[in-house]
Protein backbone atom coordinates (compact mmCIF):
# COMPACT_ATOMS: atom_id res chain seq x y z
CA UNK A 1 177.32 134.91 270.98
CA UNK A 2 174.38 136.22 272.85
CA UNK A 3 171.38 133.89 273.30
CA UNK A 4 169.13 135.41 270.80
CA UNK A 5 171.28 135.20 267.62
CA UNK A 6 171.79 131.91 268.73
CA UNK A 7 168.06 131.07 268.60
CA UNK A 8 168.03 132.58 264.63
CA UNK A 9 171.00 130.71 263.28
CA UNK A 10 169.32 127.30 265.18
CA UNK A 11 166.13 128.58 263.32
CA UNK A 12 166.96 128.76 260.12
CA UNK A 13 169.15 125.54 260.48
CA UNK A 14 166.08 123.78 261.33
CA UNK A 15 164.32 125.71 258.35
CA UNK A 16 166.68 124.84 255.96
CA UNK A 17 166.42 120.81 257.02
CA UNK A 18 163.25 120.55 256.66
CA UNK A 19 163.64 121.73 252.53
CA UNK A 20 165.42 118.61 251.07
CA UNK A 21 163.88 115.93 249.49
CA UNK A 22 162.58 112.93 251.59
CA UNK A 23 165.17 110.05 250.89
CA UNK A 24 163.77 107.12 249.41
CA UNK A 25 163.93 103.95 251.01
CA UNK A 26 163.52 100.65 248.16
CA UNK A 27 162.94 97.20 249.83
CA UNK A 28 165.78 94.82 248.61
CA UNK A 29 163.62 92.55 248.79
CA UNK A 30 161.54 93.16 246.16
CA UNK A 31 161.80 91.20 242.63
CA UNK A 32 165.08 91.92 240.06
CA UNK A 33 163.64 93.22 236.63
CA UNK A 34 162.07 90.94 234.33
CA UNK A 35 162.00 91.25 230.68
CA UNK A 36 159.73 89.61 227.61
CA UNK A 37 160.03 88.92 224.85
CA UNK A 38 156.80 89.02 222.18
CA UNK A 39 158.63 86.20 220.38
CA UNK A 40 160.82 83.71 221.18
CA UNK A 41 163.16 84.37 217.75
CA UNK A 42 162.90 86.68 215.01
CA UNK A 43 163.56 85.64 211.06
CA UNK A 44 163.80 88.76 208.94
CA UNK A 45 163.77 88.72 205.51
CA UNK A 46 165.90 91.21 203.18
CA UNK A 47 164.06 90.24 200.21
CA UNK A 48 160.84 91.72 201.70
CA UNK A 49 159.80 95.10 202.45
CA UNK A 50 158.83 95.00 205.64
CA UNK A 51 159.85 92.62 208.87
CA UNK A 52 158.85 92.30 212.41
CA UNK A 53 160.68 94.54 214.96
CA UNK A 54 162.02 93.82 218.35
CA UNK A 55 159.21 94.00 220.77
CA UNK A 56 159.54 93.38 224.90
CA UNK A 57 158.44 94.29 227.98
CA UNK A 58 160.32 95.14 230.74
CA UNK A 59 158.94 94.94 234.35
CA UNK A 60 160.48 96.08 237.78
CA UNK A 61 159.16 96.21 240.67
CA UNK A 62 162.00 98.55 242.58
CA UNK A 63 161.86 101.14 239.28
CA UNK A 64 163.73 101.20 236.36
CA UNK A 65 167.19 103.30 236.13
CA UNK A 66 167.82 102.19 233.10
CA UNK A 67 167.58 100.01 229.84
CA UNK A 68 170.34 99.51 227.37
CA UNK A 69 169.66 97.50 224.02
CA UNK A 70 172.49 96.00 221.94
CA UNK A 71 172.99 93.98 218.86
CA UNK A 72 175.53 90.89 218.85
CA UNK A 73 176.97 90.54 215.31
CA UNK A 74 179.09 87.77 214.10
CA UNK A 75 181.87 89.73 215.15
CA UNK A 76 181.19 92.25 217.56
CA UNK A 77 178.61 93.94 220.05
CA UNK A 78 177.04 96.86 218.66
CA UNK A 79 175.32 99.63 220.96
CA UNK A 80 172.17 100.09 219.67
CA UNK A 81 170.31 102.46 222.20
CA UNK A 82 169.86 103.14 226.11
CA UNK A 83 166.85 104.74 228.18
CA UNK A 84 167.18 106.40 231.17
CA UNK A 85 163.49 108.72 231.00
CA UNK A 86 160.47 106.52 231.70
CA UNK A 87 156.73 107.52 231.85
CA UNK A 88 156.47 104.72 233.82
CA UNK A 89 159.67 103.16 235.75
CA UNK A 90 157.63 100.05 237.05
CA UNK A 91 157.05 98.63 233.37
CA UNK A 92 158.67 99.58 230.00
CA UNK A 93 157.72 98.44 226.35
CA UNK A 94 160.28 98.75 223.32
CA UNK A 95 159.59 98.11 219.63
CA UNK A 96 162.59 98.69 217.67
CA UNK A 97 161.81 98.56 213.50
CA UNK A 98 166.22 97.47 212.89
CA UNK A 99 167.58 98.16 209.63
CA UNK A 100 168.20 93.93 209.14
CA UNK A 101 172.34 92.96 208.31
CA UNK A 102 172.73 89.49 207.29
CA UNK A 103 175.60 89.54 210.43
CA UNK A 104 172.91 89.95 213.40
CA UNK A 105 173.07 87.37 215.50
CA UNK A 106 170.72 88.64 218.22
CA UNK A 107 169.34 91.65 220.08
CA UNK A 108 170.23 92.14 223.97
CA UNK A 109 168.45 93.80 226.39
CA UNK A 110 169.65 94.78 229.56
CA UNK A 111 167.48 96.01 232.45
CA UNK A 112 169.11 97.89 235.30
CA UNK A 113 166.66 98.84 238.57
CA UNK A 114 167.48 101.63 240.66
CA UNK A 115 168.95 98.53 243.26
CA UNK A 116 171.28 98.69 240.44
CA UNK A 117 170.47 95.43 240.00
CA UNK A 118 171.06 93.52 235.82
CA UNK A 119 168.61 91.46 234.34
CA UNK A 120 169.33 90.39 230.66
CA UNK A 121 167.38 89.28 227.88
CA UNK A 122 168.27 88.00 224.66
CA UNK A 123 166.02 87.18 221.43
CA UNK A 124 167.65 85.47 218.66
CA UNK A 125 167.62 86.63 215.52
CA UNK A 126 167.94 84.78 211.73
CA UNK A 127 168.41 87.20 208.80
CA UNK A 128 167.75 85.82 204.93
CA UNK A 129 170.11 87.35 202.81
CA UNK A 130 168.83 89.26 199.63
CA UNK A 131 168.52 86.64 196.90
CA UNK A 132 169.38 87.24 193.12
CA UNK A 133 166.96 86.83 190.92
CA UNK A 134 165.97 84.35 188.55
CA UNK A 135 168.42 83.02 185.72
CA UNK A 136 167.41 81.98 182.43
CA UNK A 137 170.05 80.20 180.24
CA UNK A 138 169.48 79.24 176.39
CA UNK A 139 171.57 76.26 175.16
CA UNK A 140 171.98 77.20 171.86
CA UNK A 141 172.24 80.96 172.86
CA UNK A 142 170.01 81.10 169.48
CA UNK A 143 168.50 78.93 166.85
CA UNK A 144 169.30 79.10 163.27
CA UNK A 145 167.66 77.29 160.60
CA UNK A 146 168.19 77.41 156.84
CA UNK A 147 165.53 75.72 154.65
CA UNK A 148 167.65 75.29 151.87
CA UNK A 149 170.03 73.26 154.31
CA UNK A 150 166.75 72.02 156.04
CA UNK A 151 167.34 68.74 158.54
CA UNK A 152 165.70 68.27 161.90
CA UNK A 153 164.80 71.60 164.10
CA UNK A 154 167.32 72.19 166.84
CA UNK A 155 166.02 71.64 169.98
CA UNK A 156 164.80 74.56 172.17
CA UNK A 157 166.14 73.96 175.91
CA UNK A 158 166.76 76.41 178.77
CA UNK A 159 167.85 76.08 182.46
CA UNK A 160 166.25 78.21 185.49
CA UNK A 161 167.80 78.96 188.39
CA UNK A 162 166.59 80.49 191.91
CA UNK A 163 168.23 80.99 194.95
CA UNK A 164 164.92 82.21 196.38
CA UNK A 165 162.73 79.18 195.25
CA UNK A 166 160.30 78.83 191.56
CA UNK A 167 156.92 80.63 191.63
CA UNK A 168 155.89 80.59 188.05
CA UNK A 169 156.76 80.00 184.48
CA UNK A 170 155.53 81.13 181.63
CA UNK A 171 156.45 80.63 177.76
CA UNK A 172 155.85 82.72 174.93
CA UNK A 173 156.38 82.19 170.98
CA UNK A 174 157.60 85.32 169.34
CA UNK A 175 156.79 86.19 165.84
CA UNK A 176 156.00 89.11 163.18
CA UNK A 177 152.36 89.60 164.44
CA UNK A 178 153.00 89.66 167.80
CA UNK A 179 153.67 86.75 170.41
CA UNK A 180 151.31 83.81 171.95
CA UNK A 181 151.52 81.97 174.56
CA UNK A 182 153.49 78.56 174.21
CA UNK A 183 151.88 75.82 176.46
CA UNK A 184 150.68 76.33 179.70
CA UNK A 185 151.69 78.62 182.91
CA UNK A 186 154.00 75.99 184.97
CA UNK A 187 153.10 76.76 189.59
CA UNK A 188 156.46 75.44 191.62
CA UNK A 189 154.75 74.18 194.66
CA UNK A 190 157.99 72.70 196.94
CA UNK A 191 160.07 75.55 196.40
CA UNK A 192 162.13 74.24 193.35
CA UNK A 193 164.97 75.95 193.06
CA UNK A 194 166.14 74.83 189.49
CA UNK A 195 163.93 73.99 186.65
CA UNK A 196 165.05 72.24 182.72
CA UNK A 197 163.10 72.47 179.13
CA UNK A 198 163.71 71.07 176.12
CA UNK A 199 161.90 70.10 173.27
CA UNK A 200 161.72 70.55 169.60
CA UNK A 201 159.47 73.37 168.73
CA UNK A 202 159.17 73.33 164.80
CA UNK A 203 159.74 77.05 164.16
CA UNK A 204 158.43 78.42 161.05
CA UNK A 205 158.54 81.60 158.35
CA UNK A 206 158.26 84.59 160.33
CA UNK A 207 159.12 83.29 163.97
CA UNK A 208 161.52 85.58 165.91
CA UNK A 209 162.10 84.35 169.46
CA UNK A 210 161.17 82.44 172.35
CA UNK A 211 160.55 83.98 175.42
CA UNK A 212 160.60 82.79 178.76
CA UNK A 213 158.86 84.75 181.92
CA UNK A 214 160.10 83.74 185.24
CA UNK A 215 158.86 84.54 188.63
CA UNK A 216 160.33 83.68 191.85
CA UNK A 217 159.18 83.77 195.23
CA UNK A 218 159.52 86.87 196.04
CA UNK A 219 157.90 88.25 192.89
CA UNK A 220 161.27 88.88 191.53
CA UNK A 221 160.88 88.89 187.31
CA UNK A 222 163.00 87.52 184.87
CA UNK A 223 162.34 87.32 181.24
CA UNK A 224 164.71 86.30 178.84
CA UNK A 225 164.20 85.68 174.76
CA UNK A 226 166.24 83.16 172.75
CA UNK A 227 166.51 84.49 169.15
CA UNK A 228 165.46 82.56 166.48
CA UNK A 229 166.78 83.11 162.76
CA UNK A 230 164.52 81.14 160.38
CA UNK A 231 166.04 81.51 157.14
CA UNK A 232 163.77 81.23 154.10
CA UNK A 233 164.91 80.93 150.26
CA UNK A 234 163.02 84.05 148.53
CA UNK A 235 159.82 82.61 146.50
CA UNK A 236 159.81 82.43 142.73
CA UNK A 237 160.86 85.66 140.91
CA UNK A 238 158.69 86.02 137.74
CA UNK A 239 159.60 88.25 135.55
CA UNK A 240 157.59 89.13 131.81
CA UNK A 241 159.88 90.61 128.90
CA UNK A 242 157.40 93.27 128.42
CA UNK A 243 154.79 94.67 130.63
CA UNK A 244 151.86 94.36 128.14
CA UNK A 245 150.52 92.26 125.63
CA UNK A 246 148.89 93.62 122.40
CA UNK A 247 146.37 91.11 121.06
CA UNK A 248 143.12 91.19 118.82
CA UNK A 249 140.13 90.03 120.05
CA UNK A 250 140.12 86.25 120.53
CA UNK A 251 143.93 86.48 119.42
CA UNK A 252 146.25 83.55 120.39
CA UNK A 253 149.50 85.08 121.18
CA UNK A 254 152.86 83.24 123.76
CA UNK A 255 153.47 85.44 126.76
CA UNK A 256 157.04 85.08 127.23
CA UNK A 257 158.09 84.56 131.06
CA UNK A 258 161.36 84.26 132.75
CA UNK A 259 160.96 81.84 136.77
CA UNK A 260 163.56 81.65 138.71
CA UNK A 261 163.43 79.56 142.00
CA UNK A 262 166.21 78.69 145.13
CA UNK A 263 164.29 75.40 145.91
CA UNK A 264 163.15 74.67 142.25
CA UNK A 265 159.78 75.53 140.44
CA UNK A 266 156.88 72.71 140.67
CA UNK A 267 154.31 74.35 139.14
CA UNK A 268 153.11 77.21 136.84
CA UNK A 269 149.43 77.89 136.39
CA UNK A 270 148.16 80.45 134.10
CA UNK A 271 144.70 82.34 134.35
CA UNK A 272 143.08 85.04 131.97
CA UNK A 273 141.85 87.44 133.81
CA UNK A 274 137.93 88.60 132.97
CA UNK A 275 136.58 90.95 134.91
CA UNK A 276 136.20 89.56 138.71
CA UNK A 277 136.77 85.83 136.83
CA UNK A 278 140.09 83.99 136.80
CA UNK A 279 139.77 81.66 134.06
CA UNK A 280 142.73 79.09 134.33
CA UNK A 281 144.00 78.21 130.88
CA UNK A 282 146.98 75.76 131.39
CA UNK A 283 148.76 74.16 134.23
CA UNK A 284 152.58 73.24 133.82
CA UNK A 285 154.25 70.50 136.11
CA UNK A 286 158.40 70.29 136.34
CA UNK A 287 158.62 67.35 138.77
CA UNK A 288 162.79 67.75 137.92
CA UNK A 289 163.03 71.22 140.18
CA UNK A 290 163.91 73.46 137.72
CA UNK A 291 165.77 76.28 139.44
CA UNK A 292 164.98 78.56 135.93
CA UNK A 293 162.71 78.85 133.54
CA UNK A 294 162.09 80.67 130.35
CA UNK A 295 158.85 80.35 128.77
CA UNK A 296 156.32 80.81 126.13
CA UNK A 297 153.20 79.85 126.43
CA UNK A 298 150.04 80.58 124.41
CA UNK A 299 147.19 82.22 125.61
CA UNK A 300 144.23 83.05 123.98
CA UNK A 301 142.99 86.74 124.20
CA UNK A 302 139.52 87.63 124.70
CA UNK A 303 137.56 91.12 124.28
CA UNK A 304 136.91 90.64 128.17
CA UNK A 305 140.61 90.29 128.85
CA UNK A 306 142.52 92.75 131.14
CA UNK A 307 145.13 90.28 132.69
CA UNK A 308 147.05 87.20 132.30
CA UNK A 309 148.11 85.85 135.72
CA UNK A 310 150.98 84.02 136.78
CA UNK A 311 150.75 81.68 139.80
CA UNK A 312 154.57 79.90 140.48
CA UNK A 313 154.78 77.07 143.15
CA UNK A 314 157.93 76.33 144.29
CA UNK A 315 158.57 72.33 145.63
CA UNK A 316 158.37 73.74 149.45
CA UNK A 317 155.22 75.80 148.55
CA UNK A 318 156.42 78.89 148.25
CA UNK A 319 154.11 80.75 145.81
CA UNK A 320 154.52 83.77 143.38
CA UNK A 321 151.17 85.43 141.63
CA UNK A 322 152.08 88.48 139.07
CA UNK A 323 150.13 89.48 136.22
CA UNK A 324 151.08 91.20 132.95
CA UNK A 325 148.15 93.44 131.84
CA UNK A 326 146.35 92.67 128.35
CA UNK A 327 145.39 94.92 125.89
CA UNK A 328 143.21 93.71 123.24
CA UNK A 329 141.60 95.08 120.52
CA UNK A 330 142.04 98.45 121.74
CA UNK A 331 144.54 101.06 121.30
CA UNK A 332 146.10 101.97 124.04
CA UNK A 333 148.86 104.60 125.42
CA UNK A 334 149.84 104.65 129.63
CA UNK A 335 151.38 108.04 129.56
CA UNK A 336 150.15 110.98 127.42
CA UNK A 337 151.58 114.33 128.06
CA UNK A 338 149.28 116.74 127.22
CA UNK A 339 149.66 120.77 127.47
CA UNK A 340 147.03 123.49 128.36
CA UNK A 341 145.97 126.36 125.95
CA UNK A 342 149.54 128.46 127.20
CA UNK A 343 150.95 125.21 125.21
CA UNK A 344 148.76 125.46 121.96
CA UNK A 345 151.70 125.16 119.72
CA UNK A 346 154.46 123.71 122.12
CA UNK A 347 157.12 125.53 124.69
CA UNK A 348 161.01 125.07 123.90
CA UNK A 349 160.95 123.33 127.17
CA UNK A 350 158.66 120.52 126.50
CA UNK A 351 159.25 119.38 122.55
CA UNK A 352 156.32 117.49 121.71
CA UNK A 353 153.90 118.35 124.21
CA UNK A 354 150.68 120.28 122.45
CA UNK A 355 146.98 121.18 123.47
CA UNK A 356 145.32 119.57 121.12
CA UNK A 357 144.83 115.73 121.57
CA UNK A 358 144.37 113.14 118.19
CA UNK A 359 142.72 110.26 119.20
CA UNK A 360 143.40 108.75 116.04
CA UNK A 361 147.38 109.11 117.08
CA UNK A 362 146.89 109.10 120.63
CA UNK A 363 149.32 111.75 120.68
CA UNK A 364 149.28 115.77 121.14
CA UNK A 365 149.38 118.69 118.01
CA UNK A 366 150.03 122.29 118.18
CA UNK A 367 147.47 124.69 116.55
CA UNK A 368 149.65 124.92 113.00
CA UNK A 369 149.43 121.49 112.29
CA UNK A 370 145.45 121.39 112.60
CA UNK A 371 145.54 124.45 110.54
CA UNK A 372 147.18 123.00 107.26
CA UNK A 373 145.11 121.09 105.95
CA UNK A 374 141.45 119.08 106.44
CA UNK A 375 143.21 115.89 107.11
CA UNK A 376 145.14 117.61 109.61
CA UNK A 377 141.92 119.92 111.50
CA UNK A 378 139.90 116.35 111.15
CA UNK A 379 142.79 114.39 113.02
CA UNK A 380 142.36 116.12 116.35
CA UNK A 381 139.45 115.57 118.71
CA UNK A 382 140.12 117.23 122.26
CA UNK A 383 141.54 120.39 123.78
CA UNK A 384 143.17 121.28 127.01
CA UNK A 385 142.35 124.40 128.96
CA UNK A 386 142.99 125.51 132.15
CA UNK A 387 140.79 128.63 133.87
CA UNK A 388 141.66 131.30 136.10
CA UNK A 389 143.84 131.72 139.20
CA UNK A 390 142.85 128.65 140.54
CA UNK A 391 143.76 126.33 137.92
CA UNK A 392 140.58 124.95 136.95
CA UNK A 393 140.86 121.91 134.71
CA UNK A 394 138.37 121.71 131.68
CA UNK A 395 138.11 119.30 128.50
CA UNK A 396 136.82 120.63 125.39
CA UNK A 397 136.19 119.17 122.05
CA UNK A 398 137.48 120.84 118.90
CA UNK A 399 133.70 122.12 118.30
CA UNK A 400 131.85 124.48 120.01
CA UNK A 401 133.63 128.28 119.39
CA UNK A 402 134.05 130.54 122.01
CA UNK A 403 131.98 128.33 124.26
CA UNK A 404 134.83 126.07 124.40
CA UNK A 405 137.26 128.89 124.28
CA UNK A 406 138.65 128.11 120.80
CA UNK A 407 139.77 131.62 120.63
CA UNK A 408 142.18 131.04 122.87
CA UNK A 409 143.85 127.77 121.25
CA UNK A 410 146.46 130.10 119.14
CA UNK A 411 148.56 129.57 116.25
CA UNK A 412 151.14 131.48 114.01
CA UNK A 413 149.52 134.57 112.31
CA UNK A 414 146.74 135.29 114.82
CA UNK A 415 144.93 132.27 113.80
CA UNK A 416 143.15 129.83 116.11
CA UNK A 417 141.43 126.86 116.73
CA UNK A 418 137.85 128.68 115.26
CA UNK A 419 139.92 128.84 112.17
CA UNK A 420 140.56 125.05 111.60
CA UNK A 421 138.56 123.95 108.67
CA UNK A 422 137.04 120.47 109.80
CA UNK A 423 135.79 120.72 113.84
CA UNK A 424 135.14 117.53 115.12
CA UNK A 425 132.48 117.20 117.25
CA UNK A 426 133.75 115.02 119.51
CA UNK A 427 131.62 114.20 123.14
CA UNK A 428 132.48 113.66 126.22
CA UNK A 429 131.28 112.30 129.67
CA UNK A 430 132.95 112.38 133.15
CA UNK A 431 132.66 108.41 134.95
CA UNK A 432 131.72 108.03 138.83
CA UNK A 433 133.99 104.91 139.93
CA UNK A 434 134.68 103.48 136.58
CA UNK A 435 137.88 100.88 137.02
CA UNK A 436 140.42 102.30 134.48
CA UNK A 437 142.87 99.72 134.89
CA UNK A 438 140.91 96.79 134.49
CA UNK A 439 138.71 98.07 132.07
CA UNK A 440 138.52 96.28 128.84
CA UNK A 441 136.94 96.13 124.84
CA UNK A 442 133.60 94.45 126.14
CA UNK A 443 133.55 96.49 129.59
CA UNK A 444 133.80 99.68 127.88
CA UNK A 445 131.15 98.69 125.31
CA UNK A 446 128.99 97.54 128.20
CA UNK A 447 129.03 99.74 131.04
CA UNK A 448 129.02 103.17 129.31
CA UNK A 449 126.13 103.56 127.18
CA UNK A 450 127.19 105.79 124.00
CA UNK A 451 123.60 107.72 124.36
CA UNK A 452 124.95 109.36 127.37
CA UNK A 453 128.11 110.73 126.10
CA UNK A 454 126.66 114.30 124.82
CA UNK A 455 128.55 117.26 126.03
CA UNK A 456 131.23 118.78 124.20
CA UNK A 457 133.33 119.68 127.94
CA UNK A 458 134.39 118.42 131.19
CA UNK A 459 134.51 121.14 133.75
CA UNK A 460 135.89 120.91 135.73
CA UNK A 461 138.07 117.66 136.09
CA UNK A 462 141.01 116.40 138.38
CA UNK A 463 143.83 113.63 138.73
CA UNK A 464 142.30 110.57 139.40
CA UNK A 465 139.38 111.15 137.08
CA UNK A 466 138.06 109.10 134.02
CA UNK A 467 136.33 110.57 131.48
CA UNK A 468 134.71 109.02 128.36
CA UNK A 469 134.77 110.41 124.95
CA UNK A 470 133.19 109.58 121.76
CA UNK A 471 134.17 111.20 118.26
CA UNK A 472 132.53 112.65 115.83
CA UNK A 473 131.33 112.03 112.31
CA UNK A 474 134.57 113.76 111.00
CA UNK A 475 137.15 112.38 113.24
CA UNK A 476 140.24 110.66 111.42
CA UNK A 477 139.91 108.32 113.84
CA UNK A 478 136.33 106.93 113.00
CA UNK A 479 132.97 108.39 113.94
CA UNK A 480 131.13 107.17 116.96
CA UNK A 481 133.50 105.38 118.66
CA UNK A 482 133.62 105.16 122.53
CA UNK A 483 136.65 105.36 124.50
CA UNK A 484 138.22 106.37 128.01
CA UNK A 485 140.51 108.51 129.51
CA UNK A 486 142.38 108.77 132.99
CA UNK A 487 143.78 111.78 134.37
CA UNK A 488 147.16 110.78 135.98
CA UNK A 489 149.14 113.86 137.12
CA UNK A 490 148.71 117.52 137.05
CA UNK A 491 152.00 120.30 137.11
CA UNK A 492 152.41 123.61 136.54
CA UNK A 493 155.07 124.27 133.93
CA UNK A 494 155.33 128.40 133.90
CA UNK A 495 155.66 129.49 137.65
CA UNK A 496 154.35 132.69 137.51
CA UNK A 497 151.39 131.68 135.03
CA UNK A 498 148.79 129.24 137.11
CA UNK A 499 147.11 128.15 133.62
CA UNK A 500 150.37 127.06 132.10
CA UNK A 501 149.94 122.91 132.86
CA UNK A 502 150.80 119.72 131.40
CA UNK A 503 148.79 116.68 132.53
CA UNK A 504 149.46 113.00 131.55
CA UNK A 505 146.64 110.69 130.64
CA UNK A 506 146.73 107.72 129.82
CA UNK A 507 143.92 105.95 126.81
CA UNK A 508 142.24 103.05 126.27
CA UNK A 509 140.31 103.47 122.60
CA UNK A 510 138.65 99.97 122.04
CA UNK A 511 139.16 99.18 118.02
CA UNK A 512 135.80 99.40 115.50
């Protein structure tokens, strides 16, 4: 080799030396790592949402090569993670957030220095295993009580249980309107874990449970309900052999009555009914517990009558009111069928339903009959007519022509109402909130001044109205008497013909 490629290749040797990386010398001296722990244990909680993690520092004053974390287990070492990247290889800081197991034991931390030198740490850790929640536990699982058995109220009792610890009690009495609260809230202060009731809560008619709301520690809920069955006997049954009473005015008449109690009947009074008055006219005591009765007492009938009420008192208090209604010196019908104009002398399909109404009768005619003789024309009062498409509703009295459509009221032969020899010229007057039901003799009399009743139609009318009526001089039932009528139901009875109708009324006609 000549001397001049001997000074390249030396060259670039030299070159090529001076390229690697300076070797780094580490003092042995120098301290072993060092790691810290934040805390000296941890106690995590699986009944909370959130626990502290693993926090540490690790220090070394050679440089960091690595740090491995582990988890001891009751059985086992677990690998958990290792570093080997730092941002800064003289100090390190770890937080691990560990997903808790009731097995961890503790959480190991070794730090190895580029000396390759170990230091480990180790931080305990205590886990609290999820806790159940609350128990509630009825003893009876339910309460049943029977009055007719009657005896002392079981007592209510119930056991709670916690593994976590008692927070907070609270007690509710169920029933049909809702529940209230039953005593006070009850605070656990010393972590109780087990807490005992019982007492004897006198349930009553209508009382369905007993709840119990418990809260533990943790804010875990429990609420439990102990059913409660409080049987009652039905009250007294009363029950009247007719459902009105007929009577002249000042009339003593019985009212027979039929009681029938489980527990026995104490007590019967009996009121006449006048107006917004309850007059009480007898009181009957049966201090032997009858568990039937049948009755007849008399009861004296006024014109202000409407009612005679029934109040039945069992011997546990129980109490019955009914009422059977009066009817006195009135005529009276509670269901009147009566047809429109289309129904002037009857349809195959309804026998017995007409257009024209006799308040004499209080019952319905067809044209023919008005049309035979005076006795007959002067024995109805009203007519029925319907208008139009739309099914208007009108009264008319017999009078009045072809202003109250008599034309159209037709018999056999062409004939019509404006035929009828005797045409009574009977009024009438549609009420404003006049009480139909309870409406009696004297109330009639009273509240609806005859003067007023002038017109000879109602138009138009609907169900639910009252109208008043007063007849003429040549009625068969009596000139100038007053009455009422109450419009009850309304149907269609030819599909295709809107003006075809039947309506039921029903009449109260207080007697001259």
């Amino acid at each position: 080799m000549n001397k001049n490629l001997y000074i390249l290749f030396l060259s670039i040797g030299l070159f090529m030396a001076g390229c690697k990386d300076p070797i780094e010398i580490i003092d042995p001296s120098l301290s072993t790592p060092v790691v810290k722990f934040a805390f000296d244990s941890i106690e995590a909680d699986l009944n909370k949402a959130d626990n502290l993690p693993v926090v540490a520092v690790i220090q070394s004053e050679a440089g960091l090569k690595k740090v491995v974390m582990k988890i001891e287990t009751n059985e086992e070492i677990i690998e958990y993670k290792t570093v080997t990247e730092f941002f800064n290889e003289k100090s390190y800081s770890l937080a691990e957030k560990l997903n808790y197991n009731p097995g961890y034991k503790s959480f190991i931390v070794e730090a190895i220095d580029k000396l390759d030198r170990k230091t480990t740490g180790t931080i305990p850790l205590g886990v609290v295993e999820i806790k159940e929640p609350p128990t509630v536990t009825f003893d009876p699982a339910i309460i049943i009580y029977d009055e007719l058995i009657g005896g002392p109220m079981p007592l209510t009792k119930f056991t709670v249980n916690s593994e976590a610890g008692l927070k907070n009690l609270v007690m509710y009495l169920v029933s049909e309107k809702g529940q209230l609260q039953y005593g006070f809230p009850i605070d656990f202060t010393e972590n109780e874990k087990t807490y005992t009731f019982e007492q004897q809560i006198n349930y009553k008619e209508g009382d369905k449970g007993f709840k119990v709301k418990v809260t533990d520690i943790y804010d875990n809920v429990r609420i439990e309900t102990l059913p409660v069955r409080y049987m009652t006997p039905a009250p007294p049954t009363v029950t009247f052999t007719k459902d009105t009473v007929f009577a002249d005015k000042n009339e003593m008449k019985p009212v027979q009555v039929k009681m029938e109690s489980l527990r026995g009947i104490k007590e019967v009074k009996i009121y006449r009914i006048e107006g917004a008055n309850e007059i009480l006219v007898n009181t009957l005591n049966y201090p032997d517990k009858p568990l039937e009765l049948n009755i007849t007492p008399n009861v004296t009938f006024t014109n202000e009558t409407s009612k005679i009420k029934f109040v039945v008192t069992d011997h546990v208090d129980k109490v019955t009111e009914t009422s059977i209604t009066a009817i006195v010196n009135m005529q009276y019908i509670a269901s009147l069928s009566v047809g429109s104009h289309i129904l002037s002398n009857g349809l195959a399909a309804y026998p017995g339903v007409y257009a024209l109404i006799s308040l004499k009768d209080l019952k319905t005619y067809p044209v023919d009959y008005a049309l035979e003789n005076d006795a007959n024309a002067s024995n109805v009062d009203l007519k029925f007519y319907v208008f139009g498409g739309s099914a208007v509703l009108r009264m008319y009295s017999i009078d009045g022509g072809t202003g109250t459509k008599s034309n159209e009221f037709l018999g056999s032969g062409g004939k019509t109402v404006m035929d009828l020899s005797v045409k009574n010229q009977t009024k009438l007057l549609k009420l404003d909130g006049f009480d139909f039901d309870n409406a009696t003799a004297a109330s009639i009399a009273r509240d609806i001044p005859a003067s007023n009743i002038v017109s000879n139609n109602v138009n138009p009318f609907n169900v639910g109205d009252v109208l008043a009526f007063k007849t003429g001089s040549t009625s068969a039932a009596g000139g100038g008497r007053v009455g009422i009528m109450k419009i009850l139901s309304d149907e269609k009875v030819i599909e295709i013909n809107p003006t075809a109708r039947i309506i039921k009324v029903a009449i109260k006609f207080p007697k001259q």
